[in-house]
Protein backbone atom coordinates (compact mmCIF):
# COMPACT_ATOMS: atom_id res chain seq x y z
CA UNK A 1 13.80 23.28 2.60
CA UNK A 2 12.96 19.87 1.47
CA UNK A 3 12.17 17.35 3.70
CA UNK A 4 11.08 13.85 3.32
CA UNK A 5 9.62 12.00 6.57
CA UNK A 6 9.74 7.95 6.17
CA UNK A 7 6.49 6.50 7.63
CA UNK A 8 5.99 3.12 8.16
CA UNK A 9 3.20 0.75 6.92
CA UNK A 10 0.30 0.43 8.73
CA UNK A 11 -0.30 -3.05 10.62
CA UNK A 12 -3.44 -4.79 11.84
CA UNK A 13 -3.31 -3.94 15.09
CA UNK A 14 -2.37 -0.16 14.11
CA UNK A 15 -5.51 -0.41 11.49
CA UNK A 16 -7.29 -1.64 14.38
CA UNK A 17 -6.93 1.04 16.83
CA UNK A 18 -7.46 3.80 14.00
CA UNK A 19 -10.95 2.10 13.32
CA UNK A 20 -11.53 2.04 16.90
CA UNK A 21 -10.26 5.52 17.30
CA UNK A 22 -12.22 7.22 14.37
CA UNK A 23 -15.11 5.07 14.08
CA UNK A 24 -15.99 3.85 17.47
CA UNK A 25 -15.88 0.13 15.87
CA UNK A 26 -14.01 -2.20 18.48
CA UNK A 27 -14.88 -5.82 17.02
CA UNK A 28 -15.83 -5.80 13.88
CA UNK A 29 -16.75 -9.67 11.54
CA UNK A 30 -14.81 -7.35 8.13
CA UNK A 31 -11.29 -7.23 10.31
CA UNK A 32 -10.13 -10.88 9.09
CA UNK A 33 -10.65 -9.79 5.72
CA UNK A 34 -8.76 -6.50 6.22
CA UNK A 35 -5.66 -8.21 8.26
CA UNK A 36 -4.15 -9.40 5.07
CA UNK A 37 -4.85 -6.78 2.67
CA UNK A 38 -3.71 -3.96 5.28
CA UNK A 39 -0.30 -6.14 4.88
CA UNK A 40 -0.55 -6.56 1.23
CA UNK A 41 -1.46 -2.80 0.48
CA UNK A 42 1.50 -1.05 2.01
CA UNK A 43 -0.32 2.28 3.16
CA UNK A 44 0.61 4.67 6.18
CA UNK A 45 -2.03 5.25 8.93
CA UNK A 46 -2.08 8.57 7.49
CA UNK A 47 -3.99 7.05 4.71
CA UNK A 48 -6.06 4.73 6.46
CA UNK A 49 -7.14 7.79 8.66
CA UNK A 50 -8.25 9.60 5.74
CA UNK A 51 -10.47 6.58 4.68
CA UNK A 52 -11.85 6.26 8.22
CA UNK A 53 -12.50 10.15 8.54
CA UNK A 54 -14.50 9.54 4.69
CA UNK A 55 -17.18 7.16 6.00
CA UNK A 56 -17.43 8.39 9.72
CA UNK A 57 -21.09 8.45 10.22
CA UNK A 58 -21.61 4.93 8.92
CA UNK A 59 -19.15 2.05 9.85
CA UNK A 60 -20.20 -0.25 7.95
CA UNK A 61 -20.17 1.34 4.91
CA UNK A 62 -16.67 2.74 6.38
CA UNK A 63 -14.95 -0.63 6.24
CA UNK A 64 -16.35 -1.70 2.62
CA UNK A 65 -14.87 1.50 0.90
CA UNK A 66 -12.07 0.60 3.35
CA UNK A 67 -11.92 -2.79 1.48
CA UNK A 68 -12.01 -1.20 -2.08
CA UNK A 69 -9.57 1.14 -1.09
CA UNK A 70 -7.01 -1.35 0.08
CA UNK A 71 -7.62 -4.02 -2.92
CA UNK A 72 -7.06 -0.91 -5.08
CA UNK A 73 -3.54 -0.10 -3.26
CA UNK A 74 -2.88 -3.42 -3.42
CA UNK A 75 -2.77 -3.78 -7.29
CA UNK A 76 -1.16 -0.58 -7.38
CA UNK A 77 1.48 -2.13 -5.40
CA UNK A 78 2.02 -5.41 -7.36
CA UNK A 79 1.59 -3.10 -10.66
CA UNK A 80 4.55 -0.75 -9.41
CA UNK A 81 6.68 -3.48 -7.78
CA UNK A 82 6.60 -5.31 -12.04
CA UNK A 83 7.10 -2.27 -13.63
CA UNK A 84 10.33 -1.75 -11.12
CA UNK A 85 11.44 -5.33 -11.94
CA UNK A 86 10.67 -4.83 -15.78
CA UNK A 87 12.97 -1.66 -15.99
CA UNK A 88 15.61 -3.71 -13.89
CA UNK A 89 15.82 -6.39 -16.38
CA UNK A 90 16.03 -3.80 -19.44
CA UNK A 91 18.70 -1.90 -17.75
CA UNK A 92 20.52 -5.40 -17.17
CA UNK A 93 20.07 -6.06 -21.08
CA UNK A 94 21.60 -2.35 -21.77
CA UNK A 95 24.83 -2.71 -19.44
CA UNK A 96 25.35 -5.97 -21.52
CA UNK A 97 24.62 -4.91 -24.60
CA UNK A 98 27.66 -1.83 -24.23
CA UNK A 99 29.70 -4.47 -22.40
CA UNK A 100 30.01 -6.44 -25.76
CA UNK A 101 30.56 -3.24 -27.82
CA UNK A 102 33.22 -2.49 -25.95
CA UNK A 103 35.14 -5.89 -26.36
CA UNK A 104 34.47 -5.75 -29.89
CA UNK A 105 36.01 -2.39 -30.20
């Protein structure tokens, strides 16, 4: 059996209890700069747990990779979300296209 389980994005304050939770880190000066690229990055706790559980040992080193890892989901994102809207807009062009072979038939 096949089964798909919908998880939702992680938020700040759900990125900020995993760091808490998995690195002991309760205040850290990097969480402004994560806030808005945990939004921007779309990624489950799941994934920000395996990040965490990565640099364990050192924090600070924990929340830089962090950083690289969610500027590199990020782009992944933005590069998904255009290549969606790219094969929208040539599927648009092909419905047209056979709409005006069919009128001219």
């Amino acid at each position: 059996m096949d089964v798909h389980v919908h998880m939702s994005y992680c938020t700040p304050c759900g990125f900020k209890l995993l760091t808490a939770n998995y690195l002991g880190v309760k205040d850290y000066i990097l969480y402004r700069e994560t806030e808005d690229l945990v939004r921007a990055a779309e990624i489950t706790p799941v994934e920000v747990a395996e990040q965490l559980l990565k640099g364990k040992e050192k924090p600070n080193h924990a929340f830089r990779d962090m950083i690289e890892f969610l500027k590199a989901k990020k782009k992944e994102n933005e590069e998904l979300k255009a290549e969606k809207i790219q094969e929208e807009l040539e599927e648009k062009k092909r419905r047209k296209r056979r709409k005006g072979k069919k009128r001219k038939k």
